[in-house]
Protein backbone atom coordinates (compact mmCIF):
# COMPACT_ATOMS: atom_id res chain seq x y z
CA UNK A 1 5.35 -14.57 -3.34
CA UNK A 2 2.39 -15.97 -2.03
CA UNK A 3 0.18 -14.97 -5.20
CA UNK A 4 1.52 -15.13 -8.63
CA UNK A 5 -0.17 -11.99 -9.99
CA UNK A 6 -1.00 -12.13 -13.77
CA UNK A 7 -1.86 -9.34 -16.05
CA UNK A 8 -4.26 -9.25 -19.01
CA UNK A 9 -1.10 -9.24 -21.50
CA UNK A 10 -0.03 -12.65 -20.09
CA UNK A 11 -3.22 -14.64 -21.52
CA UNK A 12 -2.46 -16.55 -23.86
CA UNK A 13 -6.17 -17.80 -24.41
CA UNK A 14 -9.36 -17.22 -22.10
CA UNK A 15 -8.28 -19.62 -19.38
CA UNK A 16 -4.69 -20.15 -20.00
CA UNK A 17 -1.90 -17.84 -18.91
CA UNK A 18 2.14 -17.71 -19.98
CA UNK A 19 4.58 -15.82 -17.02
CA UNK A 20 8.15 -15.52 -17.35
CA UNK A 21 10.76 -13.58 -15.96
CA UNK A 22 10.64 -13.04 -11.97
CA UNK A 23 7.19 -14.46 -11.75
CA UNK A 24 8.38 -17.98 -13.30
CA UNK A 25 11.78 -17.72 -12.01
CA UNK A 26 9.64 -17.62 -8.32
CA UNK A 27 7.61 -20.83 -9.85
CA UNK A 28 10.34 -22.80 -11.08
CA UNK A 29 13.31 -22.45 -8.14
CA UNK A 30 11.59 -21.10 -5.02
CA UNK A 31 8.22 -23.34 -5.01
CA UNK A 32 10.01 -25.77 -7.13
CA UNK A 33 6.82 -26.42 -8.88
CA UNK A 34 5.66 -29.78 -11.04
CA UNK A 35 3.52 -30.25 -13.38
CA UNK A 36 -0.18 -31.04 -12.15
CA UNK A 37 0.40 -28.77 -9.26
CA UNK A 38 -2.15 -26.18 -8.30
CA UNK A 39 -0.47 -22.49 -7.85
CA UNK A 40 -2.65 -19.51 -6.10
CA UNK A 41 -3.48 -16.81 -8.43
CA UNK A 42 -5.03 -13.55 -8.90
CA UNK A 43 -5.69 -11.13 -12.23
CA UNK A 44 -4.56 -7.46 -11.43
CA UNK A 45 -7.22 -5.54 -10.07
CA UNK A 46 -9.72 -8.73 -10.06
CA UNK A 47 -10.59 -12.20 -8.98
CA UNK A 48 -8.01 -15.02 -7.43
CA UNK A 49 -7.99 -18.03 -7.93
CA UNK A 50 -6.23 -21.13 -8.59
CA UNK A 51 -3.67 -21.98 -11.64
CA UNK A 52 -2.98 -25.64 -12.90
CA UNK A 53 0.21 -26.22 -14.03
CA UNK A 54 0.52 -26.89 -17.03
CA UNK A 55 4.02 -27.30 -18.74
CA UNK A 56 7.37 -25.05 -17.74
CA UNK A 57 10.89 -24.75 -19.22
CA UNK A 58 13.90 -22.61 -17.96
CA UNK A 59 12.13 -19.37 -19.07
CA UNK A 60 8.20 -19.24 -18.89
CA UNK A 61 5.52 -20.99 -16.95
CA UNK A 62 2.45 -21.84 -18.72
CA UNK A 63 -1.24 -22.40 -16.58
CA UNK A 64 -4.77 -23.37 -16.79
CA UNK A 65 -6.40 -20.59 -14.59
CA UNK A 66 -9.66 -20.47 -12.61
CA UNK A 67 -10.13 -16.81 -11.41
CA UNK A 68 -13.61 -17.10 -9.39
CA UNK A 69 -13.00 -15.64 -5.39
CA UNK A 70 -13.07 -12.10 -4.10
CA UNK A 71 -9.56 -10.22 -3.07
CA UNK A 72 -9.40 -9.67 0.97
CA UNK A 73 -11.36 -6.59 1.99
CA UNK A 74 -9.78 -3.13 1.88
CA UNK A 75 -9.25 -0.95 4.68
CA UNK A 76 -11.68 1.23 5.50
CA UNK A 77 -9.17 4.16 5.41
CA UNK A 78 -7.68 6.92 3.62
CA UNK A 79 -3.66 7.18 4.29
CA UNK A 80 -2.09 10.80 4.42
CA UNK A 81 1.69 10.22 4.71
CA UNK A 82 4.49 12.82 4.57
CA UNK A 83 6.88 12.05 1.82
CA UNK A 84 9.56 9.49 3.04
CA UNK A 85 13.16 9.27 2.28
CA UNK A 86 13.56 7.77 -0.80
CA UNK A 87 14.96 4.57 0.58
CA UNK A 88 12.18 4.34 2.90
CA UNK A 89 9.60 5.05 0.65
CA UNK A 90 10.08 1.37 -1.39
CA UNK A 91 9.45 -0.41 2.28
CA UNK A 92 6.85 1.64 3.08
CA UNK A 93 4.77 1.54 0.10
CA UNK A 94 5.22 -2.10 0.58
CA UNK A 95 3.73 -2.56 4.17
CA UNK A 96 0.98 -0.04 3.02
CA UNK A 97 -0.14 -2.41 -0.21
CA UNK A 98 0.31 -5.75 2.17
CA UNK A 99 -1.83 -4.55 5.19
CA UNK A 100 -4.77 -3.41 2.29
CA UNK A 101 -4.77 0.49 2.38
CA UNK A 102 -6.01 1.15 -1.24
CA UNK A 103 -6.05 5.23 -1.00
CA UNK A 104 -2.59 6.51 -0.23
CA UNK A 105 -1.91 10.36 -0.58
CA UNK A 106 1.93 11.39 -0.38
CA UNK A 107 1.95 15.42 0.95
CA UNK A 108 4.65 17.34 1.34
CA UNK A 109 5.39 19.12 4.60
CA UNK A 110 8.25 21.38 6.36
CA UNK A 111 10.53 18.58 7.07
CA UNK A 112 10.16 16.98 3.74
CA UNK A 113 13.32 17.81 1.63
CA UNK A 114 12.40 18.89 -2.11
CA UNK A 115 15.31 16.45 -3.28
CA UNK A 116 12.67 13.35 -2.45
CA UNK A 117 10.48 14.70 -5.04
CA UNK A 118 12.72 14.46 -7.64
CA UNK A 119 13.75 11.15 -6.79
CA UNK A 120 13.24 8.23 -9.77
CA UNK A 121 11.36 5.97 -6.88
CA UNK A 122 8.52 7.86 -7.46
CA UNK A 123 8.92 6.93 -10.69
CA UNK A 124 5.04 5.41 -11.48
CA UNK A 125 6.76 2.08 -12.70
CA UNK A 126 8.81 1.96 -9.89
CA UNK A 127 6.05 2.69 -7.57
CA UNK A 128 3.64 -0.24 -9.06
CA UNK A 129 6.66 -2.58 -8.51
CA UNK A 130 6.82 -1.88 -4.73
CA UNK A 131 2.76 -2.21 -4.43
CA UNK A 132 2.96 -5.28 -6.39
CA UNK A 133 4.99 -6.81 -4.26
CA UNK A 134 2.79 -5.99 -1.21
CA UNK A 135 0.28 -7.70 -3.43
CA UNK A 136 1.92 -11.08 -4.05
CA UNK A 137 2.64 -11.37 0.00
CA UNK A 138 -0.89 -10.93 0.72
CA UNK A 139 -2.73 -12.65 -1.67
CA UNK A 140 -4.65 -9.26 -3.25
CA UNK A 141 -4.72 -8.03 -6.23
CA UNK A 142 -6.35 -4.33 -5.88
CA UNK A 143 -3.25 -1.67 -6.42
CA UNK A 144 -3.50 1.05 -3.91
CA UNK A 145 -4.55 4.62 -5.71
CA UNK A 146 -1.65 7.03 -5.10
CA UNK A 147 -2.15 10.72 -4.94
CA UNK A 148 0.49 13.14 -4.65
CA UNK A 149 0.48 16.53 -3.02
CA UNK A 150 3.19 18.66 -3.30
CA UNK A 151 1.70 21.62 -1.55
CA UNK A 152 0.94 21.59 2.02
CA UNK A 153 -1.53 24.49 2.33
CA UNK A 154 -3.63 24.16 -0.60
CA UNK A 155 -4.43 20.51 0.36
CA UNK A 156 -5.49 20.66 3.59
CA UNK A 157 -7.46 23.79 3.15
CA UNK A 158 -9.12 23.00 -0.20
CA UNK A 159 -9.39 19.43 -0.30
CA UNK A 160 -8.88 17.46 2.90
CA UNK A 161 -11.65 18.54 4.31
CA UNK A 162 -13.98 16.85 2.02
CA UNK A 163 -11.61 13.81 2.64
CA UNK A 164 -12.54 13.79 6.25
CA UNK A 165 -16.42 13.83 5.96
CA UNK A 166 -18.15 11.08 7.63
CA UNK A 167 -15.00 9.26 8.73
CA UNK A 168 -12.94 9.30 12.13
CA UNK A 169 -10.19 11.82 11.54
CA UNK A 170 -6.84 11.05 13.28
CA UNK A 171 -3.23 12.42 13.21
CA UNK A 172 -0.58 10.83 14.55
CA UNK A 173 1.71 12.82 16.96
CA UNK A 174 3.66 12.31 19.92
CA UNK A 175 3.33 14.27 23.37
CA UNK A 176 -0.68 14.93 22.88
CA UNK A 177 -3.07 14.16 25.13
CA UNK A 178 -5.37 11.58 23.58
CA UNK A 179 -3.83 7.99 22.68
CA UNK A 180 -4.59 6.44 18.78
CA UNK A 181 -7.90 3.94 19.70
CA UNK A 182 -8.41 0.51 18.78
CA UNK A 183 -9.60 -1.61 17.19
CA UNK A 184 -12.16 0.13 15.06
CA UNK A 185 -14.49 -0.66 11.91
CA UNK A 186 -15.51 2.88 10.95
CA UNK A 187 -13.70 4.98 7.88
CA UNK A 188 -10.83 6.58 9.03
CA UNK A 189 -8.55 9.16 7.36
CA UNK A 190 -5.30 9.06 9.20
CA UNK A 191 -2.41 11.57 8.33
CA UNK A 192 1.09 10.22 9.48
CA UNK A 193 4.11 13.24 9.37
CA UNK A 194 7.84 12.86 8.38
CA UNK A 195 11.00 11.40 10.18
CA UNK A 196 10.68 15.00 12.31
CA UNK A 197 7.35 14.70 12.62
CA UNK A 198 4.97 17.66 11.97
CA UNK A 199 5.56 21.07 12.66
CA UNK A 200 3.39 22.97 15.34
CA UNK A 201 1.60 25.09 11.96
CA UNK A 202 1.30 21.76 9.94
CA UNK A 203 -0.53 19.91 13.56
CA UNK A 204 -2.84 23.21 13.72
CA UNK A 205 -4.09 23.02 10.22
CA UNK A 206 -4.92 19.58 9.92
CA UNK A 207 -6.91 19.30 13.16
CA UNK A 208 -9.20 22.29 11.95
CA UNK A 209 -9.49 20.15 8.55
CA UNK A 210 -10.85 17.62 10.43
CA UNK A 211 -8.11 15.06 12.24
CA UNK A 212 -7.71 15.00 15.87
CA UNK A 213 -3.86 14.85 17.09
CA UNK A 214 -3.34 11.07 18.93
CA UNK A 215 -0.42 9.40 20.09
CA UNK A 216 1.05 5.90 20.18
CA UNK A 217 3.15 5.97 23.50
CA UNK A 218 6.32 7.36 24.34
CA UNK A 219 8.21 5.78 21.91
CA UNK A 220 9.40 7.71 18.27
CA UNK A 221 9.28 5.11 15.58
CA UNK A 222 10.47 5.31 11.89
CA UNK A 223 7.50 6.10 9.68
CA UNK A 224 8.06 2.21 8.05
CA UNK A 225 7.53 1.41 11.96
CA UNK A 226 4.67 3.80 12.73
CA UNK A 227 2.81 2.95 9.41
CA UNK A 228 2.62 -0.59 10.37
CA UNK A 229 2.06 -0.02 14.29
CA UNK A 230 -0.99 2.32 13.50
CA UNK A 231 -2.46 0.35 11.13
CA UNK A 232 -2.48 -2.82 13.37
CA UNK A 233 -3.30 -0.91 16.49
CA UNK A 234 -6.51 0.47 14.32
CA UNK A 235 -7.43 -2.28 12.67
């Protein structure tokens, strides 16, 4: 926790906030705060800043807060992922919220099973959690938007083309011809496909929407893996 996130119900007065649970657990036996110490700090969706300790007991964490500095910059970059596994999803949505993408859309493909749909980690609470802790590690406080698609067609016929206007359009596969670039500034929209990758139909419709097909080596990665090796390899 390199932020200590606060939320509007935590204030207490204008400048003074009151955390308990995880948040002062994190204070009181990880940074093994004192009082008089400075703590970094951010309001959800706004400014950081710094937070003065102020007093503490076993259960809450009371400080002065001075909310004045920008978040780090976005990503320029929409995020199309396939549905992962459910126990993938909680990582991934981590790594996705740390490395700043703030527009994620979740679409379901061939070689997504209809069983992850239904599962309670897309649960909005449970979702929120994972992006919050992406959050805290980076020091932002701007929650990713999530969209979810739950049919393939529909989307990228109807909508995704809109998506890609005026941005670089990119979908990763492996075995094409062209490899993803680097380091670039411009908005991208980048579509990343399921443990088994993207069907042959699912490759064909996206590319007339908009993405060109690029590949990251010979290598197959886990989507956690690919997410993260994309990202850095764009950006």
């Amino acid at each position: 926790m390199n932020l200590i996130l606060l939320f509007d119900s935590d204030f207490i007065s204008e400048n003074t906030v009151k955390i308990t649970g995880r948040r002062a657990e994190h204070v009181i036996k990880v940074h093994k705060a004192q009082i008089g110490d400075l703590l970094t700090t951010g309001l959800l969706n706004g400014k950081t800043g710094k937070g003065l300790l102020l007093s503490m007991d076993k259960e809450s964490v009371t400080l002065e807060v001075n909310l004045t500095d920008s978040p780090p910059a976005p990503l320029p970059l929409t995020l199309i992922l396939a549905l992962p596994r459910p126990r993938m999803l909680g990582r991934t949505l981590q790594h996705i919220s740390t490395l700043g993408v703030k527009k994620l859309i979740l679409l379901n493909t061939k070689r997504v099973e209809k069983s992850y749909w239904m599962s309670p980690v897309l649960a909005e609470d449970k979702v929120q959690e994972q992006l919050i802790l992406g959050l805290e590690q980076a020091k932002d406080t701007v929650l990713p938007d999530i969209i979810l698609e739950k049919q393939f067609r529909p989307f990228v016929e109807d909508r995704l083309p809109e998506i890609c206007q005026g941005t670089l359009g990119l979908v990763a596969h492996p075995g094409v011809p062209e490899a993803c670039p680097r380091g670039i500034s411009e908005p991208t929209t980048l579509a990343i496909g399921p443990e088994g990758g993207f069907i042959p139909y699912e490759i064909e419709k996206l590319s007339e929407a908009g993405l060109a097909p690029v590949h990251m080596g010979e290598r197959i990665m886990r989507v956690e893996t690919a997410v993260t090796a994309l990202l850095a390899r764009l950006f």
